[in-house]
C-alpha atoms as a PDB file:
ATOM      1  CA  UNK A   1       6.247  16.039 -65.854  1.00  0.00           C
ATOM      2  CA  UNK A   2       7.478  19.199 -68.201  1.00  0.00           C
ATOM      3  CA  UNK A   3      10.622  19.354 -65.773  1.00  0.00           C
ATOM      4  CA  UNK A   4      11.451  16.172 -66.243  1.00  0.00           C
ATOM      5  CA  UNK A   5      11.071  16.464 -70.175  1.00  0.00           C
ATOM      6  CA  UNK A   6      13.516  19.113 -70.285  1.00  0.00           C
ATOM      7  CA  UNK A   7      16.546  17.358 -68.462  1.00  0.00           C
ATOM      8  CA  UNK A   8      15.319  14.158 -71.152  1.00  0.00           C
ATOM      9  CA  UNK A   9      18.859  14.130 -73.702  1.00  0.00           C
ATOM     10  CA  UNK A  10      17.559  13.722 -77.307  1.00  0.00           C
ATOM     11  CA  UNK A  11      18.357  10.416 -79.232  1.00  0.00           C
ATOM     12  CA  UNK A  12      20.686  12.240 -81.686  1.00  0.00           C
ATOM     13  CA  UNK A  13      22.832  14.320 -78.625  1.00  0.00           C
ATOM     14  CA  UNK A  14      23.087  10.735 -77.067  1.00  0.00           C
ATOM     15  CA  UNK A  15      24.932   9.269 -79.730  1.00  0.00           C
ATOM     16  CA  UNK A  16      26.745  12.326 -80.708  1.00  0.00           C
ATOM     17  CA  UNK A  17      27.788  12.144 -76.545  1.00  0.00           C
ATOM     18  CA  UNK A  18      28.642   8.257 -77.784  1.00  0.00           C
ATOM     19  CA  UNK A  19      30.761   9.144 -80.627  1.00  0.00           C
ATOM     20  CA  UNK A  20      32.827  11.726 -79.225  1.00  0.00           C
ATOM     21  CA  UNK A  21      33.434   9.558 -76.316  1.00  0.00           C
ATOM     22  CA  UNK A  22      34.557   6.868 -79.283  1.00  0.00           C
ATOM     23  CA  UNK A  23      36.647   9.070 -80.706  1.00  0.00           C
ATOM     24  CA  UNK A  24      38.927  10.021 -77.949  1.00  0.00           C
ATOM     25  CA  UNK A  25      39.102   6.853 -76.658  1.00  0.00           C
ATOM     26  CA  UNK A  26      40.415   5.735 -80.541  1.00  0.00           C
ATOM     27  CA  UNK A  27      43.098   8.522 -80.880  1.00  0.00           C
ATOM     28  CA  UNK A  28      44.206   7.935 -77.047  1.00  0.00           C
ATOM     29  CA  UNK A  29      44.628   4.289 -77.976  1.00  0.00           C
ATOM     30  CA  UNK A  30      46.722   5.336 -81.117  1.00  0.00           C
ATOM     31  CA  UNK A  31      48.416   8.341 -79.532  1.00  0.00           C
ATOM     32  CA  UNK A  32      49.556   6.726 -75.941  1.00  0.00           C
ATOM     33  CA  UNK A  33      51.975   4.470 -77.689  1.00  0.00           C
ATOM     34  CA  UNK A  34      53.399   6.798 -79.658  1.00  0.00           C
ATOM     35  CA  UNK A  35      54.412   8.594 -77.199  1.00  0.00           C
ATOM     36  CA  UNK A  36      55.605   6.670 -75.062  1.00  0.00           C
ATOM     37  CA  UNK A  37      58.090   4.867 -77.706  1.00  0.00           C
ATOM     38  CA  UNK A  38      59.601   8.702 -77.858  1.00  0.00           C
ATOM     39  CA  UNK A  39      59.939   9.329 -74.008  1.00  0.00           C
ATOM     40  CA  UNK A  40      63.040   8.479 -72.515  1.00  0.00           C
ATOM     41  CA  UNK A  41      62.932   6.512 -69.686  1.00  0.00           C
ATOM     42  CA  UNK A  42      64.748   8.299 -66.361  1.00  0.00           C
ATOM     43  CA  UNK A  43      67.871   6.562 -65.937  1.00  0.00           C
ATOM     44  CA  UNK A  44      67.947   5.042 -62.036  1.00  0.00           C
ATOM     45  CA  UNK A  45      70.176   6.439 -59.769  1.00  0.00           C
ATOM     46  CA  UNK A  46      71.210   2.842 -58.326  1.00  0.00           C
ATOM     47  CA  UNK A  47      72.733   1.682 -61.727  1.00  0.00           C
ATOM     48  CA  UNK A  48      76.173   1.267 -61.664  1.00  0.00           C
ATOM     49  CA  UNK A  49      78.181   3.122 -64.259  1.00  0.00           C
ATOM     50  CA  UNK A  50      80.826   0.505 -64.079  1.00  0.00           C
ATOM     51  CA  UNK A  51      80.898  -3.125 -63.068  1.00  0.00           C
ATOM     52  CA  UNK A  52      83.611  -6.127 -63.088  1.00  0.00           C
ATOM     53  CA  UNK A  53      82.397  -8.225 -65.524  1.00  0.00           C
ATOM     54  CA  UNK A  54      84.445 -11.028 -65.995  1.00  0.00           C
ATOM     55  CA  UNK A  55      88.271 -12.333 -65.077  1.00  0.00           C
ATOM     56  CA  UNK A  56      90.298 -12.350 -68.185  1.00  0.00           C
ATOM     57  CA  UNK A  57      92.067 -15.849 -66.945  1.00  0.00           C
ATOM     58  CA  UNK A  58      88.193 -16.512 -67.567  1.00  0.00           C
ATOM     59  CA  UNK A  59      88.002 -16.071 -70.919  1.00  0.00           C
ATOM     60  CA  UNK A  60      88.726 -17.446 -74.250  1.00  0.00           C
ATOM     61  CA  UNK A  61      89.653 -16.104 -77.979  1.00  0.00           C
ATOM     62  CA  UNK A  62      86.556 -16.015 -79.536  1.00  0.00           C
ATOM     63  CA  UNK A  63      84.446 -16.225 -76.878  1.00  0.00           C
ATOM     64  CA  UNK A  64      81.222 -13.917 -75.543  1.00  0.00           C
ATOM     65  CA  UNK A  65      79.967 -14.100 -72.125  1.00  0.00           C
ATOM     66  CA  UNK A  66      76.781 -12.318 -70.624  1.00  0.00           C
ATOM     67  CA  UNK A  67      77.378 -10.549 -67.793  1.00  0.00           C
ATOM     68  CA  UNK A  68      74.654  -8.465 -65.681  1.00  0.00           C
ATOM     69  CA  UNK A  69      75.185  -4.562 -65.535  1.00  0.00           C
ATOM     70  CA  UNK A  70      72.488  -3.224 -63.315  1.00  0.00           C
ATOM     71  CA  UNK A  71      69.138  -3.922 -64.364  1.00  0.00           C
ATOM     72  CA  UNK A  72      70.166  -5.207 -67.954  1.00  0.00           C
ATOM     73  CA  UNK A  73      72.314  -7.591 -69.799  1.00  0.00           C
ATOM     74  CA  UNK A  74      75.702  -6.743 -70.777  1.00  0.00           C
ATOM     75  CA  UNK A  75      77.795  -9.147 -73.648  1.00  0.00           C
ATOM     76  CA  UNK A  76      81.843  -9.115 -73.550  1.00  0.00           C
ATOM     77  CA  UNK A  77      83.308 -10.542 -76.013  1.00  0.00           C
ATOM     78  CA  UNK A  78      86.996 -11.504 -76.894  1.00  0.00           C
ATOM     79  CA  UNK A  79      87.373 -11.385 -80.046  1.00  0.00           C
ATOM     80  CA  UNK A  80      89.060 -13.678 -82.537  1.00  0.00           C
ATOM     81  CA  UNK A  81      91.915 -10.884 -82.866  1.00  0.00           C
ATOM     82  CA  UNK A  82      92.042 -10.817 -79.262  1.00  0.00           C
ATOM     83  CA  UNK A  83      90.494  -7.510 -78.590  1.00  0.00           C
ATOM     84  CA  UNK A  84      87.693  -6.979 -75.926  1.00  0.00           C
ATOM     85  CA  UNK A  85      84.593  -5.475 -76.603  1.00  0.00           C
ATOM     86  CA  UNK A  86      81.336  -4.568 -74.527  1.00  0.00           C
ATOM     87  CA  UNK A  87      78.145  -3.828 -75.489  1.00  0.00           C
ATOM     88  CA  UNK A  88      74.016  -4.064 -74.015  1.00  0.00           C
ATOM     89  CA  UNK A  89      72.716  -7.621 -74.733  1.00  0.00           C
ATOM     90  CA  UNK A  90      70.190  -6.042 -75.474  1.00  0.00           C
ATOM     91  CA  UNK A  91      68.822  -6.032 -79.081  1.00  0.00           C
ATOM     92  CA  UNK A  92      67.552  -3.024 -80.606  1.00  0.00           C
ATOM     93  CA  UNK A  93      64.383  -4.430 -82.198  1.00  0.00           C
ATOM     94  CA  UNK A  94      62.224  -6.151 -79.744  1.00  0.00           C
ATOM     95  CA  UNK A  95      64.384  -6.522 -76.346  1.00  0.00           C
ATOM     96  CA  UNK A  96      65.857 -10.196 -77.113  1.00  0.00           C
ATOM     97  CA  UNK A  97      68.963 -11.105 -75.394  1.00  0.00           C
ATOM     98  CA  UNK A  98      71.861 -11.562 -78.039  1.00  0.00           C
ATOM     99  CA  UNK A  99      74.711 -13.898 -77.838  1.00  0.00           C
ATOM    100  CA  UNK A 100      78.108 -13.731 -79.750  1.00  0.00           C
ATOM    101  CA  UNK A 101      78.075 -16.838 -82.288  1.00  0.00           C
ATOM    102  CA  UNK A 102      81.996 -18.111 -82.434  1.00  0.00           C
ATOM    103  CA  UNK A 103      81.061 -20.059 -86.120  1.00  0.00           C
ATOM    104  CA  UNK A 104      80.150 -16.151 -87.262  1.00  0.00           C
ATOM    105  CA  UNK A 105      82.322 -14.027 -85.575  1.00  0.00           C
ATOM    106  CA  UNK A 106      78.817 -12.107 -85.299  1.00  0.00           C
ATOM    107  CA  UNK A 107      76.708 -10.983 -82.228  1.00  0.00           C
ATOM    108  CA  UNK A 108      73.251 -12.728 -82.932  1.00  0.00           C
ATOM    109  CA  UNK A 109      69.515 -12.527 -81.958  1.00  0.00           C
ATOM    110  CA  UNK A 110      68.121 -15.392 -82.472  1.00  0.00           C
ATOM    111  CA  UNK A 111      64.344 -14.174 -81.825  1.00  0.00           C
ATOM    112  CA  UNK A 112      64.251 -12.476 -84.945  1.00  0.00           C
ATOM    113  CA  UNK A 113      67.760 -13.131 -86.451  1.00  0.00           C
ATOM    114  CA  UNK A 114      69.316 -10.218 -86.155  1.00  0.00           C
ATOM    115  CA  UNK A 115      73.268  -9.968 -87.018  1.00  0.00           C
ATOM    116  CA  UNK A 116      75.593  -7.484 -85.815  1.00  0.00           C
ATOM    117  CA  UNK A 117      79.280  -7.474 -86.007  1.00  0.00           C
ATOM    118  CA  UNK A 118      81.631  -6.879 -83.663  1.00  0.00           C
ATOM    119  CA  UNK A 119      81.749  -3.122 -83.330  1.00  0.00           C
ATOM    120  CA  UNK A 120      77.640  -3.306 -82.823  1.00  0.00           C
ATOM    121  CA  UNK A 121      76.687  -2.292 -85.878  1.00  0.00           C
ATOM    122  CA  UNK A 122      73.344  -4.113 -87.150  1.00  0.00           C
ATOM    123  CA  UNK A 123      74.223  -5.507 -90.452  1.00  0.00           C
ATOM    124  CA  UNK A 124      71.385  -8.052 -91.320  1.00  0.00           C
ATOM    125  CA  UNK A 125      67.783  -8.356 -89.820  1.00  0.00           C
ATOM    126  CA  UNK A 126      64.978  -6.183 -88.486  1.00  0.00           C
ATOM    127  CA  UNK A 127      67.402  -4.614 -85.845  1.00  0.00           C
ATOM    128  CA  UNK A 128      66.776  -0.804 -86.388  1.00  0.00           C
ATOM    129  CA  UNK A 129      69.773   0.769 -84.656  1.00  0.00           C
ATOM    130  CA  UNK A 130      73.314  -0.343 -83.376  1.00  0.00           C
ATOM    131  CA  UNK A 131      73.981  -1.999 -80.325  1.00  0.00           C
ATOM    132  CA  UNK A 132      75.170   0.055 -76.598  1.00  0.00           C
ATOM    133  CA  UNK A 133      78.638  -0.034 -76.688  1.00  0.00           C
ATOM    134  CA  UNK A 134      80.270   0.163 -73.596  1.00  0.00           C
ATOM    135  CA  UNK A 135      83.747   0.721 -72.936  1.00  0.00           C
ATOM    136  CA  UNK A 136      86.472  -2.171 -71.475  1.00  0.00           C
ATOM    137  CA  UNK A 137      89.346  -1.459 -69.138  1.00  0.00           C
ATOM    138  CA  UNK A 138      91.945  -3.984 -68.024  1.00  0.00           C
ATOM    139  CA  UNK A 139      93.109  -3.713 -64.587  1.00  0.00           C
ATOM    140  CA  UNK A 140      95.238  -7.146 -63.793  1.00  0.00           C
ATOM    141  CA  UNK A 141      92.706  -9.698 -64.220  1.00  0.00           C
ATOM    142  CA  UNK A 142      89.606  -7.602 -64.258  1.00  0.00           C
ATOM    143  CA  UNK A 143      87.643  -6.776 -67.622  1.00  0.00           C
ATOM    144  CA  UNK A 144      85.954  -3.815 -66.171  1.00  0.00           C
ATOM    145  CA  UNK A 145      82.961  -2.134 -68.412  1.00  0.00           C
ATOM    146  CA  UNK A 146      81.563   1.693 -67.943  1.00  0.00           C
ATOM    147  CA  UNK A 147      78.939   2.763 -69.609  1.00  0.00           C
ATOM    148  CA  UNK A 148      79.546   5.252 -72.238  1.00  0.00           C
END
């Protein structure tokens, strides 16, 4: 019975055993977040650094079309001054897919309404950075976009 006693934990190292166990598991539930919004995801080796992405015959003055560029969405637009521009659909707050709005001139979220304008620059709404602008090349027909 006294051996037994001795490998007995005491009421106050059990919940001092309970606490700390509480208390990492609350600053690994705030930490693991945070650290994972700063890592930078590897980029994959199969994404293509340029893709066709639409046939200019295709398109129309103030016009955007979504186009797919590897793993993501990419948005051309042609502009109402008849410039092409390419950027990630993606929008900088929570991952919506935008869309260019012809009425605004303006590349739109609607999740959230987020506004940017036509170089990507977030001008209204929770957005916190700029869009991914990728560059355009004409070749003939072809509206080709490379990442940047």
């Amino acid at each position: 019975m006294g051996e037994a006693a001795e490998h007995r934990i005491g009421r106050r190292s059990f919940l001092n055993l309970l606490l700390g166990i509480t208390a990492v598991g609350w600053l690994g539930s705030i930490l693991f977040p945070i650290v994972r919004y700063f890592k930078i995801p590897p980029r994959k080796e199969d994404e293509p650094a340029s893709i066709v992405a639409a046939k200019l015959k295709d398109l129309k003055t103030n016009e955007g079309v979504i186009f797919k560029f590897g793993s993501s969405p990419g948005l051309l637009v042609l502009g109402p001054d008849g410039q092409l521009r390419a950027f990630s659909a993606v929008c900088t707050h929570l991952d919506c897919t935008v869309k260019y709005r012809p009425d605004m001139q303006k590349i739109h979220c609607a999740c959230h309404g987020g506004i940017y304008d036509l170089t990507g620059r977030n001008i209204s709404g929770p957005p916190p950075r700029p869009l991914t602008q990728f560059r355009v090349v004409q070749k003939g027909d072809d509206v080709i976009v490379f990442r940047v």
